[in-house]
PDB file of N, CA and C in Angstrom:
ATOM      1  N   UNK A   1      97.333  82.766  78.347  1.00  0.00           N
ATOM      2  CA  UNK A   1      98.079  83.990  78.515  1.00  0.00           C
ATOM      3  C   UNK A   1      99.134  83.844  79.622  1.00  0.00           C
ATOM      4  N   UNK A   2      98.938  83.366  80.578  1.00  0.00           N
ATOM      5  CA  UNK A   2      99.565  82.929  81.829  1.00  0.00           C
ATOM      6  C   UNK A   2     100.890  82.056  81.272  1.00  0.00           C
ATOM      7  N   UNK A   3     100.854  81.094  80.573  1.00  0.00           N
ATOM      8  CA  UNK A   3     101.817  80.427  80.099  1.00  0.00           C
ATOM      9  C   UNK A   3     102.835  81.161  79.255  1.00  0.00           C
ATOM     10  N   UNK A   4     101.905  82.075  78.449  1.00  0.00           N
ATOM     11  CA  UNK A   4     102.922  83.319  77.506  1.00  0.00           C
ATOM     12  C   UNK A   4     103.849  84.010  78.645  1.00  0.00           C
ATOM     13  N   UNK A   5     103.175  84.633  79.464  1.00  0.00           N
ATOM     14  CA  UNK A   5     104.357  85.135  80.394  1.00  0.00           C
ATOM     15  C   UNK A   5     105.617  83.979  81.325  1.00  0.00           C
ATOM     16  N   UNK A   6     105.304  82.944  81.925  1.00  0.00           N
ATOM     17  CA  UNK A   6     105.736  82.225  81.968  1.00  0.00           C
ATOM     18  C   UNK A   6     106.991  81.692  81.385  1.00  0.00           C
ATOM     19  N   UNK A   7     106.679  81.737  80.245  1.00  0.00           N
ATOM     20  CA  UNK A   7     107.546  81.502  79.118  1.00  0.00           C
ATOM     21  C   UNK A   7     108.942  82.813  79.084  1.00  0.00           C
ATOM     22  N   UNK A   8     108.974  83.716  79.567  1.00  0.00           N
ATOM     23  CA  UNK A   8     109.843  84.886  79.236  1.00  0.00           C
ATOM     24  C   UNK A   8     110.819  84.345  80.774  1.00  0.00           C
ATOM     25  N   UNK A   9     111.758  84.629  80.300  1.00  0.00           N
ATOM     26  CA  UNK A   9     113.201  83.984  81.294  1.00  0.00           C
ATOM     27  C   UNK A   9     113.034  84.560  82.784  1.00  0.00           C
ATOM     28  N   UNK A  10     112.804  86.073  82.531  1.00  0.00           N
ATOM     29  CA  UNK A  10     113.037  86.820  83.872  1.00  0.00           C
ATOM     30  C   UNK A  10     111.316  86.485  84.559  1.00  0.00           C
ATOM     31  N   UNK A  11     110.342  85.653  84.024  1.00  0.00           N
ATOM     32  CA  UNK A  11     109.204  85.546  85.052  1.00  0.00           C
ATOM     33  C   UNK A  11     109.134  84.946  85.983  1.00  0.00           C
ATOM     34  N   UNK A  12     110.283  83.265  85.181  1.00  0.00           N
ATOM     35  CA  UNK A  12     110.190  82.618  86.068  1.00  0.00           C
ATOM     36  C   UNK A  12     111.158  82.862  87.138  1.00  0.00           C
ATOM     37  N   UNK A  13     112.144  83.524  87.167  1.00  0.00           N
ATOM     38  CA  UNK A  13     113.538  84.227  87.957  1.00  0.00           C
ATOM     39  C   UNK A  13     112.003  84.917  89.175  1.00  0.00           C
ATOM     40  N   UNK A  14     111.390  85.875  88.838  1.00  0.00           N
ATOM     41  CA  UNK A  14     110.543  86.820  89.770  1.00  0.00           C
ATOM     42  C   UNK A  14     109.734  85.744  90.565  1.00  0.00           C
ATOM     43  N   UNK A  15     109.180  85.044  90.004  1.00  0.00           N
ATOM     44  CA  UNK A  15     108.166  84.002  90.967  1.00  0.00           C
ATOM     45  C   UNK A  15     108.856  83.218  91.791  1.00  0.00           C
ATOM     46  N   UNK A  16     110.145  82.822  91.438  1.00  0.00           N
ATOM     47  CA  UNK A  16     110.635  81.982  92.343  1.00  0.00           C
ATOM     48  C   UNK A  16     111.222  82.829  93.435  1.00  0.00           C
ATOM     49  N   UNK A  17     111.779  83.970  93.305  1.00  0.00           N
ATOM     50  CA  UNK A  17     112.569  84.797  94.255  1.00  0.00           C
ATOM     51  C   UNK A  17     111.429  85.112  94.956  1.00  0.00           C
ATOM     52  N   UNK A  18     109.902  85.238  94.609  1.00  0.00           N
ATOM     53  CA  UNK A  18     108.885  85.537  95.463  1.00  0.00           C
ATOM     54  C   UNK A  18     108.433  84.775  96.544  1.00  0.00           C
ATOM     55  N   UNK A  19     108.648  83.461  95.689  1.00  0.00           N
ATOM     56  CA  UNK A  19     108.058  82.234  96.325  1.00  0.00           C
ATOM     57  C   UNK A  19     108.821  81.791  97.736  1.00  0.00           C
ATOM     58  N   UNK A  20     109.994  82.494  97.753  1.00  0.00           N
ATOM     59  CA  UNK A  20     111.134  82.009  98.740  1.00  0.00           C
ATOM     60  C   UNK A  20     111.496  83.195  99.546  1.00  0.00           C
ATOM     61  N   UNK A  21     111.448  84.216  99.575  1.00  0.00           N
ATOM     62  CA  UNK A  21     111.134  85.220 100.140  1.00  0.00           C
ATOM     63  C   UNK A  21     109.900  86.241 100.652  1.00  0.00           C
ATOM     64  N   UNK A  22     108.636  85.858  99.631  1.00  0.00           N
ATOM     65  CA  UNK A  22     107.560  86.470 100.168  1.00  0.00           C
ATOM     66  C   UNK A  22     107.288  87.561  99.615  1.00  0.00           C
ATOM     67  N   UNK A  23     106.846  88.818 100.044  1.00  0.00           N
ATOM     68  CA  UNK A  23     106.540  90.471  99.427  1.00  0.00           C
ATOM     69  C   UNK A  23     108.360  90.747  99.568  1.00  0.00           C
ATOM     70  N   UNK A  24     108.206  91.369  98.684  1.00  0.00           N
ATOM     71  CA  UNK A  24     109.746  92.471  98.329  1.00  0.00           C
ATOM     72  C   UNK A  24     109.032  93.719  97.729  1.00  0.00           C
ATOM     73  N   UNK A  25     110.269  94.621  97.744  1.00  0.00           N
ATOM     74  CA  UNK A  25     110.062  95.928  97.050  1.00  0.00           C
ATOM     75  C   UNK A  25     110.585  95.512  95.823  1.00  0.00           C
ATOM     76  N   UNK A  26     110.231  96.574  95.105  1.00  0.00           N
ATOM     77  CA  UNK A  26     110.596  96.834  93.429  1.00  0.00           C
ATOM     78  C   UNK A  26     112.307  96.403  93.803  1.00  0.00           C
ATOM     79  N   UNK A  27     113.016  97.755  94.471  1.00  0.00           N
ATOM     80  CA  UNK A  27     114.318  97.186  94.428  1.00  0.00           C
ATOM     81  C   UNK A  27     115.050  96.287  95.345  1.00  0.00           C
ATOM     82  N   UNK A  28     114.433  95.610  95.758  1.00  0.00           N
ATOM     83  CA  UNK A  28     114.517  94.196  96.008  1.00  0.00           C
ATOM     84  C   UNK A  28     115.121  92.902  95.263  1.00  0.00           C
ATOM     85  N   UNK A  29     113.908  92.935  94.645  1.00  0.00           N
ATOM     86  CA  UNK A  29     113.991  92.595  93.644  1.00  0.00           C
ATOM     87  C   UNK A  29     114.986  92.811  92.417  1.00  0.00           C
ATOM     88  N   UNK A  30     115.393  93.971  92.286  1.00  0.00           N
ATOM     89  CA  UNK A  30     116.432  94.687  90.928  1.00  0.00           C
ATOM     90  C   UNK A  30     117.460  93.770  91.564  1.00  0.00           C
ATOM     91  N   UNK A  31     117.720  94.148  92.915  1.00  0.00           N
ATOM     92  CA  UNK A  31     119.279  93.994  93.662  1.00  0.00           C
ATOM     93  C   UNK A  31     119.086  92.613  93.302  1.00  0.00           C
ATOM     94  N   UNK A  32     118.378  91.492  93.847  1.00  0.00           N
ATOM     95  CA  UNK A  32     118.717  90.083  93.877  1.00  0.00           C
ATOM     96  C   UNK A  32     118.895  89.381  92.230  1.00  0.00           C
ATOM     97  N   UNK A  33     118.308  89.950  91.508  1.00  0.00           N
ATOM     98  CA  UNK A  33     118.293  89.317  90.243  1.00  0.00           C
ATOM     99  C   UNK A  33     118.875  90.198  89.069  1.00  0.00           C
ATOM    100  N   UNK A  34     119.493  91.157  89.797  1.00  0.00           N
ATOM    101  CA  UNK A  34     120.597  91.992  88.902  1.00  0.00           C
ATOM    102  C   UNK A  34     119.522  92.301  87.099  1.00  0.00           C
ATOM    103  N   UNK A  35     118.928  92.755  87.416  1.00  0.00           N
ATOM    104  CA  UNK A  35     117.919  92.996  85.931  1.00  0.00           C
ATOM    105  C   UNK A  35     117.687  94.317  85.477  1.00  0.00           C
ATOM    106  N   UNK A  36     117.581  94.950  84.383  1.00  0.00           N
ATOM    107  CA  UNK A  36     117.061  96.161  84.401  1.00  0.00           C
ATOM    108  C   UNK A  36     115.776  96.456  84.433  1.00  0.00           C
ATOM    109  N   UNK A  37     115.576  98.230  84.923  1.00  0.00           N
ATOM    110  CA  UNK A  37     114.427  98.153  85.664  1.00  0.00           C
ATOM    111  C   UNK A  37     113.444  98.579  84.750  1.00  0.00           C
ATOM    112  N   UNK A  38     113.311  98.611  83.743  1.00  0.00           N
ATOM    113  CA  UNK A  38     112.598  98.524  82.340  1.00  0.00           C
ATOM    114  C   UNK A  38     112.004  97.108  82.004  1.00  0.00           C
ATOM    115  N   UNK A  39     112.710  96.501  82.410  1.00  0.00           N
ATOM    116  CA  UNK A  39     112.517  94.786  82.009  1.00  0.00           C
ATOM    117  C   UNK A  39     111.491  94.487  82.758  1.00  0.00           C
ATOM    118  N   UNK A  40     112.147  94.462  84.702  1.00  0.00           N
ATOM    119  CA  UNK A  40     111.841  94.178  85.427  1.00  0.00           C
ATOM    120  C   UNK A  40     110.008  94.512  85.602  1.00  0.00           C
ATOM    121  N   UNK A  41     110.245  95.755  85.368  1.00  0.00           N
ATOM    122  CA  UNK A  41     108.394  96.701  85.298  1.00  0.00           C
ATOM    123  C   UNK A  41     107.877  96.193  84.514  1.00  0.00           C
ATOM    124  N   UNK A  42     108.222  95.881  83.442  1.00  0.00           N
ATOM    125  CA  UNK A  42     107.111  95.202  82.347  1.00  0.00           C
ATOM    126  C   UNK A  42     106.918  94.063  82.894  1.00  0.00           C
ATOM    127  N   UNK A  43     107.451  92.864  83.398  1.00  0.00           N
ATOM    128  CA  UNK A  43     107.430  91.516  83.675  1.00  0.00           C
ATOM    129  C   UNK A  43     106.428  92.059  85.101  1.00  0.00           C
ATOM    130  N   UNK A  44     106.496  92.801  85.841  1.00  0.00           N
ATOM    131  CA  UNK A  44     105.897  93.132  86.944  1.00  0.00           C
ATOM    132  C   UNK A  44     104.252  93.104  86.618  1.00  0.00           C
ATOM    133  N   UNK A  45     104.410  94.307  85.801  1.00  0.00           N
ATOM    134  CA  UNK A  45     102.805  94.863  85.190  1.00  0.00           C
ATOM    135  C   UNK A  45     102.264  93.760  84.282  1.00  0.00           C
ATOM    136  N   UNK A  46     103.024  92.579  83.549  1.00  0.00           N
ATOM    137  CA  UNK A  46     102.330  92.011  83.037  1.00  0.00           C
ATOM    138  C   UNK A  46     101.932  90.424  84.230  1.00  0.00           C
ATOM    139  N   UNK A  47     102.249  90.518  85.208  1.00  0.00           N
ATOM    140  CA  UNK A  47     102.011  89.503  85.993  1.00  0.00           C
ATOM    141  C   UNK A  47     100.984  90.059  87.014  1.00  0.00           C
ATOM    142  N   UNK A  48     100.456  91.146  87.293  1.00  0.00           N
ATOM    143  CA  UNK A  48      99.925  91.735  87.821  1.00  0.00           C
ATOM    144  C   UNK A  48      98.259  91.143  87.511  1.00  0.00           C
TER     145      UNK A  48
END
């Protein structure tokens, strides 16, 4: 299952911006990777 998400463009964009910055907010996140925030929440909640 882990690999299924993985696989979607904007997961690996979120883990790495995490990995190099640490905790962020939701719009943090929006701002640095310019994404919508529909997208963004689902990729959130499914990595959760």
């Amino acid at each position: 299952m882990f690999l299924k998400i993985l696989s979607k463009s904007n997961a690996k964009e979120i883990l790495m911006l995490l990995n190099e910055f640490g905790e962020l907010y939701f719009g943090q996140i929006q701002k640095e990777l310019n994404k919508p925030k529909s997208n963004l929440s689902r990729i959130l909640s499914e990595l959760q």
